[in-house]
PDB file of N, CA and C in Angstrom:
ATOM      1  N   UNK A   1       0.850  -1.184   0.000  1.00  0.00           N
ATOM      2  CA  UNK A   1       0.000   0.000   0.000  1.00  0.00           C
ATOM      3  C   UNK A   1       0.884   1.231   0.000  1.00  0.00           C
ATOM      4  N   UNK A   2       0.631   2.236  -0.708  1.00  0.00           N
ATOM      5  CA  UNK A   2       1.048   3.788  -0.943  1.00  0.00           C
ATOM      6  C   UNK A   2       1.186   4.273   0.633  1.00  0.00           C
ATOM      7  N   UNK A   3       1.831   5.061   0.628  1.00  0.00           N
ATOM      8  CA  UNK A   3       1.990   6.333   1.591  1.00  0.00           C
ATOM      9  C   UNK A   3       0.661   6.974   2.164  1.00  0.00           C
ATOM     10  N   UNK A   4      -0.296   7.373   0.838  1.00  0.00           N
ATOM     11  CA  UNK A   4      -1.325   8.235   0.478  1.00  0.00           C
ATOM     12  C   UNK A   4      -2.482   7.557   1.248  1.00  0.00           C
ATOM     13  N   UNK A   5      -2.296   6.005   0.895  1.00  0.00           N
ATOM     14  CA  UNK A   5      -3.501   5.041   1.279  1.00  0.00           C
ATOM     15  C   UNK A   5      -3.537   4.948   2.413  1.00  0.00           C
ATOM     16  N   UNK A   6      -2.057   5.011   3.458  1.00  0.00           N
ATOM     17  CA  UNK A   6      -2.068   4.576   4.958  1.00  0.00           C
ATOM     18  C   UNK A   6      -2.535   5.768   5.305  1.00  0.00           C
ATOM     19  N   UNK A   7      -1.870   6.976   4.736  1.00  0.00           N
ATOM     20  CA  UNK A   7      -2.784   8.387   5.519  1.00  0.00           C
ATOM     21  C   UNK A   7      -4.274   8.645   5.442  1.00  0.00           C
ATOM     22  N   UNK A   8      -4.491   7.875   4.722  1.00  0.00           N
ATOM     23  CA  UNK A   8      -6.301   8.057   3.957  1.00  0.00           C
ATOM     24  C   UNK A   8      -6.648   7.101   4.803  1.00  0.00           C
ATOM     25  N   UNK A   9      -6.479   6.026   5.052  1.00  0.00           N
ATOM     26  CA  UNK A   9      -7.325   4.775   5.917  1.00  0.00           C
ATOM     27  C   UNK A   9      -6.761   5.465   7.633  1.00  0.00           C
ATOM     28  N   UNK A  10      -5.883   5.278   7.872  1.00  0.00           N
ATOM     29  CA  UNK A  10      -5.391   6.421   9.317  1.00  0.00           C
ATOM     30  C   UNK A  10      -6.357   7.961   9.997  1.00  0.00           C
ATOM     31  N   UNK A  11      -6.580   8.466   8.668  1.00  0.00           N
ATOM     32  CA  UNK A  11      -7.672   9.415   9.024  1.00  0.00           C
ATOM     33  C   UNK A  11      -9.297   8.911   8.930  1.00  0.00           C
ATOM     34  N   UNK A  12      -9.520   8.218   8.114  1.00  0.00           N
ATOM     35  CA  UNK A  12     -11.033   7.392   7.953  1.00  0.00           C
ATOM     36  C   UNK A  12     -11.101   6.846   9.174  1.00  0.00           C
ATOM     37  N   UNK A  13     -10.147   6.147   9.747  1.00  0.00           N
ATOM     38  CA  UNK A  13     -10.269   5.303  11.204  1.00  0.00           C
ATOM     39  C   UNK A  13     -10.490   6.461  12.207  1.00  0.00           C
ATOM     40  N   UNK A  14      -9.710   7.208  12.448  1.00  0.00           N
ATOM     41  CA  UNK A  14      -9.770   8.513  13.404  1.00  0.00           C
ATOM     42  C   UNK A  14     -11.252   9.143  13.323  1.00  0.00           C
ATOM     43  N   UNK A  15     -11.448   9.664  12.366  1.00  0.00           N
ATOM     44  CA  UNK A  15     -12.851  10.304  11.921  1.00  0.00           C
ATOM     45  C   UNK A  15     -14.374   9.211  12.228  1.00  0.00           C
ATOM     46  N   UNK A  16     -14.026   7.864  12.195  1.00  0.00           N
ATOM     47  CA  UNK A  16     -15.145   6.722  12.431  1.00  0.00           C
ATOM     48  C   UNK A  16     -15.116   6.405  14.309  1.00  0.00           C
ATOM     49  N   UNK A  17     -13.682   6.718  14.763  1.00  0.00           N
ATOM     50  CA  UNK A  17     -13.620   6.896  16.145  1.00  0.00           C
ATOM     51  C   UNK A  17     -14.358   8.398  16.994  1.00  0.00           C
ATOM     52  N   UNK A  18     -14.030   9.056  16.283  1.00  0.00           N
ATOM     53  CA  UNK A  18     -15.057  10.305  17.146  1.00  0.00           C
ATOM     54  C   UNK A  18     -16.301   9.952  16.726  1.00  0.00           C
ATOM     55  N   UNK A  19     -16.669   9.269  16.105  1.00  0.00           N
ATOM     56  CA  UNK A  19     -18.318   9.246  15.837  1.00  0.00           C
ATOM     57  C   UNK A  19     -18.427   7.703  16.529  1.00  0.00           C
ATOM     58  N   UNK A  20     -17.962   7.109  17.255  1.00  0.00           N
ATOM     59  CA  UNK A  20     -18.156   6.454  18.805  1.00  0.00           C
ATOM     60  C   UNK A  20     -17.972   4.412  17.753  1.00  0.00           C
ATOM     61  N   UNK A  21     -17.575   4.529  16.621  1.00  0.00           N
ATOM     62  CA  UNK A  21     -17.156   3.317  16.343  1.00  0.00           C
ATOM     63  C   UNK A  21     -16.005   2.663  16.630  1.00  0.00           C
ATOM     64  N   UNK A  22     -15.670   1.796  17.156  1.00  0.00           N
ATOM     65  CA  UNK A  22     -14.182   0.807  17.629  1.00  0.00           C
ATOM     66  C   UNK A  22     -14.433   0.263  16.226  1.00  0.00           C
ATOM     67  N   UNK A  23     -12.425   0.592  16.019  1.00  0.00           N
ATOM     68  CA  UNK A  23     -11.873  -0.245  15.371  1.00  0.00           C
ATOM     69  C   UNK A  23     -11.382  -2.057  15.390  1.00  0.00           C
ATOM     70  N   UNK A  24     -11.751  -2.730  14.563  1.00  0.00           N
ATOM     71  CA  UNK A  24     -11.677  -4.085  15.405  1.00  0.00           C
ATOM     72  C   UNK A  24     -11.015  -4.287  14.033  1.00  0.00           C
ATOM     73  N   UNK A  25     -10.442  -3.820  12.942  1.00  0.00           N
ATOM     74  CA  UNK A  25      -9.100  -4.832  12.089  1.00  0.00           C
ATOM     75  C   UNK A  25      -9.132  -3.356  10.824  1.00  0.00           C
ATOM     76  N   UNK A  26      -7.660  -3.014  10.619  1.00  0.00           N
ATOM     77  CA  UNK A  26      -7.281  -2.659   9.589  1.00  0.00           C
ATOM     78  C   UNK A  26      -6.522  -3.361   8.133  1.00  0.00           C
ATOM     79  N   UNK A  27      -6.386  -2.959   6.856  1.00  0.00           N
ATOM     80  CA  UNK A  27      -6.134  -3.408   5.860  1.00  0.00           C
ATOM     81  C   UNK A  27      -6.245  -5.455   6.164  1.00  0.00           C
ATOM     82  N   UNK A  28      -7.109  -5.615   6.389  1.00  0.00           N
ATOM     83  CA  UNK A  28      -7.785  -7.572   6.628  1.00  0.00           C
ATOM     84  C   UNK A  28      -7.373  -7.911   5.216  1.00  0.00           C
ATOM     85  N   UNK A  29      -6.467  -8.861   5.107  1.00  0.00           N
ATOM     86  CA  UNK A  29      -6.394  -9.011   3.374  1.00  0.00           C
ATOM     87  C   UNK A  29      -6.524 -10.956   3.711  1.00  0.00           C
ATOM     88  N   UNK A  30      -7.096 -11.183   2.419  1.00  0.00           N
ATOM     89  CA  UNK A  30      -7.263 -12.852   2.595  1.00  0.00           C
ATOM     90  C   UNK A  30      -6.839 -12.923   0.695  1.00  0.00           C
ATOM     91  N   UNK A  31      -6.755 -13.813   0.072  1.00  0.00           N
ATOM     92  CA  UNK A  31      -6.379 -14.464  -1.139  1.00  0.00           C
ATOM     93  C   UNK A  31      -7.624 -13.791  -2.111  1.00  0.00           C
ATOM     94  N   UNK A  32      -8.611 -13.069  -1.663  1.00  0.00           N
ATOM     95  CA  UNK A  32      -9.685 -13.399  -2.334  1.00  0.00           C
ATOM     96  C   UNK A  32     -10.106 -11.436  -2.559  1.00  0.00           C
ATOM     97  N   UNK A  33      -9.428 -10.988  -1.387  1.00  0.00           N
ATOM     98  CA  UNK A  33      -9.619  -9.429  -1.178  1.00  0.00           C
ATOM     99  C   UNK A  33      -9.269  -8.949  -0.025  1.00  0.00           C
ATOM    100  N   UNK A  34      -9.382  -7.863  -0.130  1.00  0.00           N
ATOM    101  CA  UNK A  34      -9.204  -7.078   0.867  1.00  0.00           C
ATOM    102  C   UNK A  34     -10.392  -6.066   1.585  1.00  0.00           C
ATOM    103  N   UNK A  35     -10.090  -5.796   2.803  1.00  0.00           N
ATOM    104  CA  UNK A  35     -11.271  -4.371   3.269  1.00  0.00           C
ATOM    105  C   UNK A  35     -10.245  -3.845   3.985  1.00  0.00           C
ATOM    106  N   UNK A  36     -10.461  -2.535   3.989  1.00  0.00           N
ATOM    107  CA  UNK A  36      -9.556  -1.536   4.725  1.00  0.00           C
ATOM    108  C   UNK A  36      -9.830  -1.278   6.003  1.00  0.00           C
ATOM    109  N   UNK A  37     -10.978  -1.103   6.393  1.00  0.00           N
ATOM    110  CA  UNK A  37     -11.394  -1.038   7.740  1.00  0.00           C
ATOM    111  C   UNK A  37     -12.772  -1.805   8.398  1.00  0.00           C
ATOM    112  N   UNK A  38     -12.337  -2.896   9.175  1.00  0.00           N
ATOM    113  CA  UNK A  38     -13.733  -2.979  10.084  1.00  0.00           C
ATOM    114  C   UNK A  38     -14.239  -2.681  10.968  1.00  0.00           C
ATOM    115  N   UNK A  39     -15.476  -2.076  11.557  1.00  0.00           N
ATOM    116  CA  UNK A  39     -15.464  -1.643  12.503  1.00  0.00           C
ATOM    117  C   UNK A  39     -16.729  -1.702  12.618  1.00  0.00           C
ATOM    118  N   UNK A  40     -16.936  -1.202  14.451  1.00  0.00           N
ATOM    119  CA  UNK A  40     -18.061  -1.806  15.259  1.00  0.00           C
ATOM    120  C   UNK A  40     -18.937  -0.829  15.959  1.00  0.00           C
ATOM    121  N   UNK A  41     -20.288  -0.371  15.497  1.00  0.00           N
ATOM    122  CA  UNK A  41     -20.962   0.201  16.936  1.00  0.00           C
ATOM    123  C   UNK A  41     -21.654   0.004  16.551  1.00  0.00           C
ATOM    124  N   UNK A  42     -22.585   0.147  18.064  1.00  0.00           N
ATOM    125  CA  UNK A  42     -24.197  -0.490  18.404  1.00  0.00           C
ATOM    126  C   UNK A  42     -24.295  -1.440  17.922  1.00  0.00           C
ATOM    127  N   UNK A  43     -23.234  -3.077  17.782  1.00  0.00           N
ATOM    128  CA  UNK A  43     -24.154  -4.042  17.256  1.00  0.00           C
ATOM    129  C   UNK A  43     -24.501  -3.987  15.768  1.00  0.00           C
ATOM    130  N   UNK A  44     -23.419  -2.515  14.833  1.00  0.00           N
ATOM    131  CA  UNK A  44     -23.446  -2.614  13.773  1.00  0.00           C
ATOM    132  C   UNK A  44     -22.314  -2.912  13.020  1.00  0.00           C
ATOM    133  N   UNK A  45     -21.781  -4.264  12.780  1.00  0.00           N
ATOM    134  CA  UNK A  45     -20.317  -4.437  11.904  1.00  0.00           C
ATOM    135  C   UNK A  45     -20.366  -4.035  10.448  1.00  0.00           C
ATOM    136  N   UNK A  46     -19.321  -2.882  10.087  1.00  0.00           N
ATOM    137  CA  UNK A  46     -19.035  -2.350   9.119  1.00  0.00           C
ATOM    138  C   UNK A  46     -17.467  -2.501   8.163  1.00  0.00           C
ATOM    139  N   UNK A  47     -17.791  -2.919   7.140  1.00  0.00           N
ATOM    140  CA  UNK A  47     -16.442  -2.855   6.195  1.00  0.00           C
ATOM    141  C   UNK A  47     -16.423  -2.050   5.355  1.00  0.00           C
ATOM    142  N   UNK A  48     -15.405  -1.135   5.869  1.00  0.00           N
ATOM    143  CA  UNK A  48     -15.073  -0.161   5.229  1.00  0.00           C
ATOM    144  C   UNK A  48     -14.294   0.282   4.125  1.00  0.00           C
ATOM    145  N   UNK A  49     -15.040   0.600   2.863  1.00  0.00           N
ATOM    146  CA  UNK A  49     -13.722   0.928   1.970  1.00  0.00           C
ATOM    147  C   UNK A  49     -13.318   2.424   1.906  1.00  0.00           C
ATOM    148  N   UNK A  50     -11.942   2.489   1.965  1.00  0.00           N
ATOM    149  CA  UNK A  50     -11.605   4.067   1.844  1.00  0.00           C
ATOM    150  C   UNK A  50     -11.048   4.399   0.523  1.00  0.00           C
ATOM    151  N   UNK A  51     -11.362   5.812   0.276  1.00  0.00           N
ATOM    152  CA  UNK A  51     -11.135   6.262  -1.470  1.00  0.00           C
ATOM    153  C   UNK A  51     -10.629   7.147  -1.121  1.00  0.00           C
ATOM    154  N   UNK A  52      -9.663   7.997  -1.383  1.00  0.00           N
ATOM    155  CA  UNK A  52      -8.818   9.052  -1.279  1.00  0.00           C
ATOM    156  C   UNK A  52      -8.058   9.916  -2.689  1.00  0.00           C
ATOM    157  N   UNK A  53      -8.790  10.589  -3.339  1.00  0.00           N
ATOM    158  CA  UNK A  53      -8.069  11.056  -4.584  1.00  0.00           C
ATOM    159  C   UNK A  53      -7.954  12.501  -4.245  1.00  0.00           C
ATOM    160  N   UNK A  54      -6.985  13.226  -5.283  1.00  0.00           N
ATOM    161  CA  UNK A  54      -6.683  14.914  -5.148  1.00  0.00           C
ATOM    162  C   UNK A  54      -7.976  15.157  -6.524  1.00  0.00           C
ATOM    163  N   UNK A  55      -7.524  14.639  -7.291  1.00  0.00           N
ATOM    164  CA  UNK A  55      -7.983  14.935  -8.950  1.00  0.00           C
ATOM    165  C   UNK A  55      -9.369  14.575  -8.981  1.00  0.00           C
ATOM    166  N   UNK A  56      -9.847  13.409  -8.784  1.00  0.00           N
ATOM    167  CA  UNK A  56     -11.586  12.970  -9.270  1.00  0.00           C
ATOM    168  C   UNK A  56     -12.361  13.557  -8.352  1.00  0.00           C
ATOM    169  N   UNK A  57     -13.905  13.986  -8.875  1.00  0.00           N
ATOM    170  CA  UNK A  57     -14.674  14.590  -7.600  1.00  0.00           C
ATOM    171  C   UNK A  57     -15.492  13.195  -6.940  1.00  0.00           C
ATOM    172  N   UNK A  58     -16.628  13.518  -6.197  1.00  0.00           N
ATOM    173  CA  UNK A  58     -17.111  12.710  -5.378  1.00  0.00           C
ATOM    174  C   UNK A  58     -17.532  11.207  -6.497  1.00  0.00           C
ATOM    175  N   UNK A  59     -18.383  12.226  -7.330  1.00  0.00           N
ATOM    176  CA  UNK A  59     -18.924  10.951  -7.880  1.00  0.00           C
ATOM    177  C   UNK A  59     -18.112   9.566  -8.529  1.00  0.00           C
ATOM    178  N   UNK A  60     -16.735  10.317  -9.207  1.00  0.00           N
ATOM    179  CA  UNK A  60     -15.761   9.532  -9.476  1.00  0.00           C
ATOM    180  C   UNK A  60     -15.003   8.160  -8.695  1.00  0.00           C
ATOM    181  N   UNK A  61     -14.903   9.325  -7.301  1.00  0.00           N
ATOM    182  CA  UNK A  61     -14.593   8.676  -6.726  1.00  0.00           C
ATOM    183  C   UNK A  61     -15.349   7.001  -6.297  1.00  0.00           C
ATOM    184  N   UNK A  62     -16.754   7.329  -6.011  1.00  0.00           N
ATOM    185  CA  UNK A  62     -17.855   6.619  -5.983  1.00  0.00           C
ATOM    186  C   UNK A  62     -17.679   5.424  -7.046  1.00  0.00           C
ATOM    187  N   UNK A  63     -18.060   5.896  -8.095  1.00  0.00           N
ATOM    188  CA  UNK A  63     -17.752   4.993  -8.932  1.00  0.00           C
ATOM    189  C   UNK A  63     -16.926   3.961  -9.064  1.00  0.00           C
ATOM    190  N   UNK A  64     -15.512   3.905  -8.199  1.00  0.00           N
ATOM    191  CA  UNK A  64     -14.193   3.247  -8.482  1.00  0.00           C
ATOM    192  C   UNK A  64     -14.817   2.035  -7.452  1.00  0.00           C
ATOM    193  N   UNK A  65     -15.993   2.271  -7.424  1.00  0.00           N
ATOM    194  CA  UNK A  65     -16.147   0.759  -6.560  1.00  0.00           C
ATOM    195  C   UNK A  65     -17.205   0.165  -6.979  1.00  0.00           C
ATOM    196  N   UNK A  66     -16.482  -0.874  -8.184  1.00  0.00           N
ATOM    197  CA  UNK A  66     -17.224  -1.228  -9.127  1.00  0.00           C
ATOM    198  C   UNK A  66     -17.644  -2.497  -8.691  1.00  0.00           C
ATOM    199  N   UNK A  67     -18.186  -3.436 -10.007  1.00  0.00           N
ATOM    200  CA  UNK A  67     -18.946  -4.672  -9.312  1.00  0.00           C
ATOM    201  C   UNK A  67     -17.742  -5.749  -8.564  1.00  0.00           C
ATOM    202  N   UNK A  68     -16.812  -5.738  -9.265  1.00  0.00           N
ATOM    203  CA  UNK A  68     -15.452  -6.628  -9.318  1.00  0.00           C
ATOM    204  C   UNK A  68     -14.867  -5.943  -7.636  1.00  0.00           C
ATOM    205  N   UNK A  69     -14.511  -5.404  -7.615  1.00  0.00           N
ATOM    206  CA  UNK A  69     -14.265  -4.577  -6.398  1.00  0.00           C
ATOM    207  C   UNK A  69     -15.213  -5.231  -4.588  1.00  0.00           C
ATOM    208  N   UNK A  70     -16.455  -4.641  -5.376  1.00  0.00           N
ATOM    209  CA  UNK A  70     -17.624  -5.208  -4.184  1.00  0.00           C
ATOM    210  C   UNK A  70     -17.534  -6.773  -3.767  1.00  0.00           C
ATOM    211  N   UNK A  71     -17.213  -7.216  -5.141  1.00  0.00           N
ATOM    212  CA  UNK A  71     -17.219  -8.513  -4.948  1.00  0.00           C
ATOM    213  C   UNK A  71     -16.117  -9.359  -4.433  1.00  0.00           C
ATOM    214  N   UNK A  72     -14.688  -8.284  -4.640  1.00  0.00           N
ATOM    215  CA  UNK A  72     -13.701  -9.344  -3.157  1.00  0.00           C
ATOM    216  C   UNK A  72     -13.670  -8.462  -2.085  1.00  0.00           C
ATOM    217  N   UNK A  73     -14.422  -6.998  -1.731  1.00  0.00           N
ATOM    218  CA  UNK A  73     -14.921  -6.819  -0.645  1.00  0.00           C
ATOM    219  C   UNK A  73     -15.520  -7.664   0.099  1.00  0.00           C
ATOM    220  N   UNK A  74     -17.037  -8.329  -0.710  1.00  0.00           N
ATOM    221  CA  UNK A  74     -17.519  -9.002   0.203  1.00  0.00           C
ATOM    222  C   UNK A  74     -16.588 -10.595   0.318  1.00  0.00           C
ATOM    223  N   UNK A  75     -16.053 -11.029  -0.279  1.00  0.00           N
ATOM    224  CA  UNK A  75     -15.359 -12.499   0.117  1.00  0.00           C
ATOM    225  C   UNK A  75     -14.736 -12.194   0.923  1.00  0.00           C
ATOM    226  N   UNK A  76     -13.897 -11.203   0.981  1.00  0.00           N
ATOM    227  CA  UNK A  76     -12.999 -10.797   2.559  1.00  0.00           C
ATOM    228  C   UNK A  76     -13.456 -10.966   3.661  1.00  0.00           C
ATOM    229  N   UNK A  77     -15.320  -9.984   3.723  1.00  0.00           N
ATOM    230  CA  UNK A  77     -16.171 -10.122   4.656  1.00  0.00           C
ATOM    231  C   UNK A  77     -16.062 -11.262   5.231  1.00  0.00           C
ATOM    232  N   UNK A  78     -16.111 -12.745   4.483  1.00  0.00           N
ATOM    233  CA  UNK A  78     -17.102 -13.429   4.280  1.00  0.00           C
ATOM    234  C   UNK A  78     -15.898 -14.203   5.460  1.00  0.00           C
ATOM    235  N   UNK A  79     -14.729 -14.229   4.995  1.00  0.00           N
ATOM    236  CA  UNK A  79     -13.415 -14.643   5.423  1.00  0.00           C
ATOM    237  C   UNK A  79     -13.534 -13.900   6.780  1.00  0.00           C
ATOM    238  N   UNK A  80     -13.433 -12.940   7.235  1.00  0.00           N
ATOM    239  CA  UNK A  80     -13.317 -12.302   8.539  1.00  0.00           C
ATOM    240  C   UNK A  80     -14.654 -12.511   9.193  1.00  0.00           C
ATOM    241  N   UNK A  81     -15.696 -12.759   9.167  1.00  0.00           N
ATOM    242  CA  UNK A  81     -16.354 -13.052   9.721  1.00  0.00           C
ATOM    243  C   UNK A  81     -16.214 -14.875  10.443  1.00  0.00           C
ATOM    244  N   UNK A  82     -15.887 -15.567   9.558  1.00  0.00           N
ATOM    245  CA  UNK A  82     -15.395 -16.651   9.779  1.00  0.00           C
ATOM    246  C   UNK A  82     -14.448 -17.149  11.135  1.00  0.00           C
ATOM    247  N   UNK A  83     -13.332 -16.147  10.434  1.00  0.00           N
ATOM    248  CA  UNK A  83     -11.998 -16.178  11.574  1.00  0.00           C
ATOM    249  C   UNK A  83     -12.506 -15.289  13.051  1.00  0.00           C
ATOM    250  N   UNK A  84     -13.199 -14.412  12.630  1.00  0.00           N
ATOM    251  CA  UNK A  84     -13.973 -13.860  14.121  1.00  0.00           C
ATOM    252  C   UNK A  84     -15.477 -13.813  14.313  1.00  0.00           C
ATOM    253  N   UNK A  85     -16.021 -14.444  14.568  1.00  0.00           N
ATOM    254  CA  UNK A  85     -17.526 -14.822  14.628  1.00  0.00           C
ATOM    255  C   UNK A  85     -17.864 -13.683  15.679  1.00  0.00           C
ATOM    256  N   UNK A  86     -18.812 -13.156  14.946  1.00  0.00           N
ATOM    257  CA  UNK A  86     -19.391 -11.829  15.539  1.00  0.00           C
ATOM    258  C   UNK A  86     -20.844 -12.231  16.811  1.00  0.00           C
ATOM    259  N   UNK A  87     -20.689 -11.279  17.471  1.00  0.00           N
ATOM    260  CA  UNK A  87     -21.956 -11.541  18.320  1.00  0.00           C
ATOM    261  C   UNK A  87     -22.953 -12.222  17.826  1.00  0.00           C
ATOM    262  N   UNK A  88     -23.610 -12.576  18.591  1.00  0.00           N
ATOM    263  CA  UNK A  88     -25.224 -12.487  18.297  1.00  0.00           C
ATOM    264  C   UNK A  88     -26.374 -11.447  17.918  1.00  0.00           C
ATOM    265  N   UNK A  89     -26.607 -11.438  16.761  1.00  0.00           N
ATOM    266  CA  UNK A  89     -27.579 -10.092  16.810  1.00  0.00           C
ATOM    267  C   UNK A  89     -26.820  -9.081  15.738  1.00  0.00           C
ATOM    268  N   UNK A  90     -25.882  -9.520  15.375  1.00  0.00           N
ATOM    269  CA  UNK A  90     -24.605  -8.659  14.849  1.00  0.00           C
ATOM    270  C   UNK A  90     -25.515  -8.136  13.596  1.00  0.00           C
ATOM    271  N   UNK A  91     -25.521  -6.603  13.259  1.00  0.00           N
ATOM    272  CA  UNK A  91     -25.555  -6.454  11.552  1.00  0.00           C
ATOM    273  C   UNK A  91     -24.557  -6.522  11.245  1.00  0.00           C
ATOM    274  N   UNK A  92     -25.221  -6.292   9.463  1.00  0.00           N
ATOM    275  CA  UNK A  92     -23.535  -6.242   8.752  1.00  0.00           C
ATOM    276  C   UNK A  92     -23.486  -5.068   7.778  1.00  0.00           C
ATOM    277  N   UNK A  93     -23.093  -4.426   7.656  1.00  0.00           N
ATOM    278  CA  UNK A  93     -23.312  -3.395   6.327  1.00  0.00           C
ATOM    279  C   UNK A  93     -21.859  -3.249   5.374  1.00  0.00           C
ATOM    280  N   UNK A  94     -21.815  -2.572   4.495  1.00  0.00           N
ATOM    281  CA  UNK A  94     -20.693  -2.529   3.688  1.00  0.00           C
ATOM    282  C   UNK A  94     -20.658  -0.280   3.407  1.00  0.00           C
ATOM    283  N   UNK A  95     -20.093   0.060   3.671  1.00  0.00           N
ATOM    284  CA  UNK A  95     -19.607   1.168   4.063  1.00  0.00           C
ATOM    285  C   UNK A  95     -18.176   1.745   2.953  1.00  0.00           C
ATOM    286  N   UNK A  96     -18.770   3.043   2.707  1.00  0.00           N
ATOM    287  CA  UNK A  96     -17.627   4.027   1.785  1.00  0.00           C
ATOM    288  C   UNK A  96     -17.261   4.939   2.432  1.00  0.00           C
ATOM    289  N   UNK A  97     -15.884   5.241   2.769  1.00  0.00           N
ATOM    290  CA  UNK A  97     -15.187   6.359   3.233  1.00  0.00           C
ATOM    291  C   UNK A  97     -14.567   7.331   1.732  1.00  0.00           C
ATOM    292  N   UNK A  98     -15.380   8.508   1.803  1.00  0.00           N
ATOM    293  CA  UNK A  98     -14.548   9.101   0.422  1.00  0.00           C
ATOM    294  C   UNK A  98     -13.495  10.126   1.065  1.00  0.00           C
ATOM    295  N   UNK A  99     -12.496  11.036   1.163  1.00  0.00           N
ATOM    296  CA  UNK A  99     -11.900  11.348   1.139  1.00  0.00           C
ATOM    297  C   UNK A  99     -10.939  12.702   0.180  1.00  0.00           C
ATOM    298  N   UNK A 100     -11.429  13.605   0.344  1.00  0.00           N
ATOM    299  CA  UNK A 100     -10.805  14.515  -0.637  1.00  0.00           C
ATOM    300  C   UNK A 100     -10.394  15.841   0.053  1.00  0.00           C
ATOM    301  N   UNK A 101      -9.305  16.833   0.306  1.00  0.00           N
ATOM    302  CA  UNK A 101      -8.518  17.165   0.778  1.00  0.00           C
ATOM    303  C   UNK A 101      -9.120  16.772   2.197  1.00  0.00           C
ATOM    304  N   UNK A 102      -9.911  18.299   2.775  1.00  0.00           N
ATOM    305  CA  UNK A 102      -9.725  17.691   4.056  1.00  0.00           C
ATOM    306  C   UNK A 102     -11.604  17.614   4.563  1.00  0.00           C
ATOM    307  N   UNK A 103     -12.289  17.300   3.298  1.00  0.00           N
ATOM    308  CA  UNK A 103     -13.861  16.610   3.167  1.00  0.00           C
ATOM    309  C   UNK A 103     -13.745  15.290   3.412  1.00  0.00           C
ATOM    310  N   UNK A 104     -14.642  14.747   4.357  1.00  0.00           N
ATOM    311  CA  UNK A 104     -15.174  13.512   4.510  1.00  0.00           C
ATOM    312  C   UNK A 104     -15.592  12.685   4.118  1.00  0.00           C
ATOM    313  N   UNK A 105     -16.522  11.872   3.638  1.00  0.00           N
ATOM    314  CA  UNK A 105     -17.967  11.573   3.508  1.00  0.00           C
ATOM    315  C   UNK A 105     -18.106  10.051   3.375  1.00  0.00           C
ATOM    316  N   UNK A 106     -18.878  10.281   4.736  1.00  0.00           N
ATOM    317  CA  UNK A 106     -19.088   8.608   5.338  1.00  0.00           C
ATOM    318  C   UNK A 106     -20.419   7.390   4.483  1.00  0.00           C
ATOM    319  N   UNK A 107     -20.468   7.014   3.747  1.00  0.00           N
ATOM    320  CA  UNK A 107     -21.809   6.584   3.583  1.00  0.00           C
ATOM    321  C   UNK A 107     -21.873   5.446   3.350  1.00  0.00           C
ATOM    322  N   UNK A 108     -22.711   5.623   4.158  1.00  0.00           N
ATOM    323  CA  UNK A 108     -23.727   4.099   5.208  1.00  0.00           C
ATOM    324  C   UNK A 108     -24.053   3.211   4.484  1.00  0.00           C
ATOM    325  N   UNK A 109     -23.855   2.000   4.090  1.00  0.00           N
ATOM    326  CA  UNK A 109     -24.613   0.852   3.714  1.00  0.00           C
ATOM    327  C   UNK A 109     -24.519   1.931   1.936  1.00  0.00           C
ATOM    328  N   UNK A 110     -23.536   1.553   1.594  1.00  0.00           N
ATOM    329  CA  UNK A 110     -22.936   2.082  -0.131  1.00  0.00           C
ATOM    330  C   UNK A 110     -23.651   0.905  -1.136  1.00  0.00           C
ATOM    331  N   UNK A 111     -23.468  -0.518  -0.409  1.00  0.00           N
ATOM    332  CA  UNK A 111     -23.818  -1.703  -1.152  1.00  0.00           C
ATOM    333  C   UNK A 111     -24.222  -3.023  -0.271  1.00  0.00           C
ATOM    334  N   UNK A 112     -24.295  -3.796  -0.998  1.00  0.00           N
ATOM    335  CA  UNK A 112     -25.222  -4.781  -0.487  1.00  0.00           C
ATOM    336  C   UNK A 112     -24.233  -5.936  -0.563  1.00  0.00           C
ATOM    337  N   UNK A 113     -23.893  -6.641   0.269  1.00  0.00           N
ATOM    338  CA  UNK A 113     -22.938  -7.409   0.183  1.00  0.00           C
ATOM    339  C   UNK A 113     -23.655  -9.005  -0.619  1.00  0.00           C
ATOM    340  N   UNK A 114     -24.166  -9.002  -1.387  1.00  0.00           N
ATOM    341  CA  UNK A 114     -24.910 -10.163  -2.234  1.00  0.00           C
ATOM    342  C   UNK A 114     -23.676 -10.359  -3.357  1.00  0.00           C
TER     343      UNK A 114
END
């Protein structure tokens, strides 16, 4: 991973911590994919992908998380859930961190992990 990517997932984690989520695994990589961040509140488990560009605007950014993408997102899931069996009661959502200078934008349940 880039320089750019550890500062971009480093601040996505920080920014998901003041809004009262624990971090429970960064960059999780298995044979099949990767997720950059998982994380936990209220009983809601989230995998997080982070996007970080200077040049593309939001929607671009958005876009770069295409079907191929989602789809070893979710096998990663599928893998970490495995190796750590989540509560009882657990949701699951799949989560976009966008990133552009020093704009945010968290959004909730981006895709459907099917």
């Amino acid at each position: 991973m880039n320089r750019k990517g550890r500062h971009g997932e480093g601040k996505a984690a920080e920014y998901l911590q003041t809004k009262g989520y624990e971090v429970l695994a960064r960059n999780f990589r298995t044979r099949r994919g990767e997720i950059d961040l998982v994380v936990r509140k209220a009983g809601r488990v989230a995998f997080v992908e982070v996007k970080s560009w200077d040049v593309l605007g939001r929607d671009s950014l958005g876009e770069a998380i295409d079907w191929r993408k989602r789809r070893r997102i979710t096998e990663a899931a599928r893998h970490f859930l495995h190796e750590h069996p989540p509560a009882p009661g657990s949701r699951f959502a799949f989560d976009v961190i966008l990133l552009s200078g020093r704009d945010i934008v968290h959004i909730e349940d981006a895709f459907d992990g099917d």
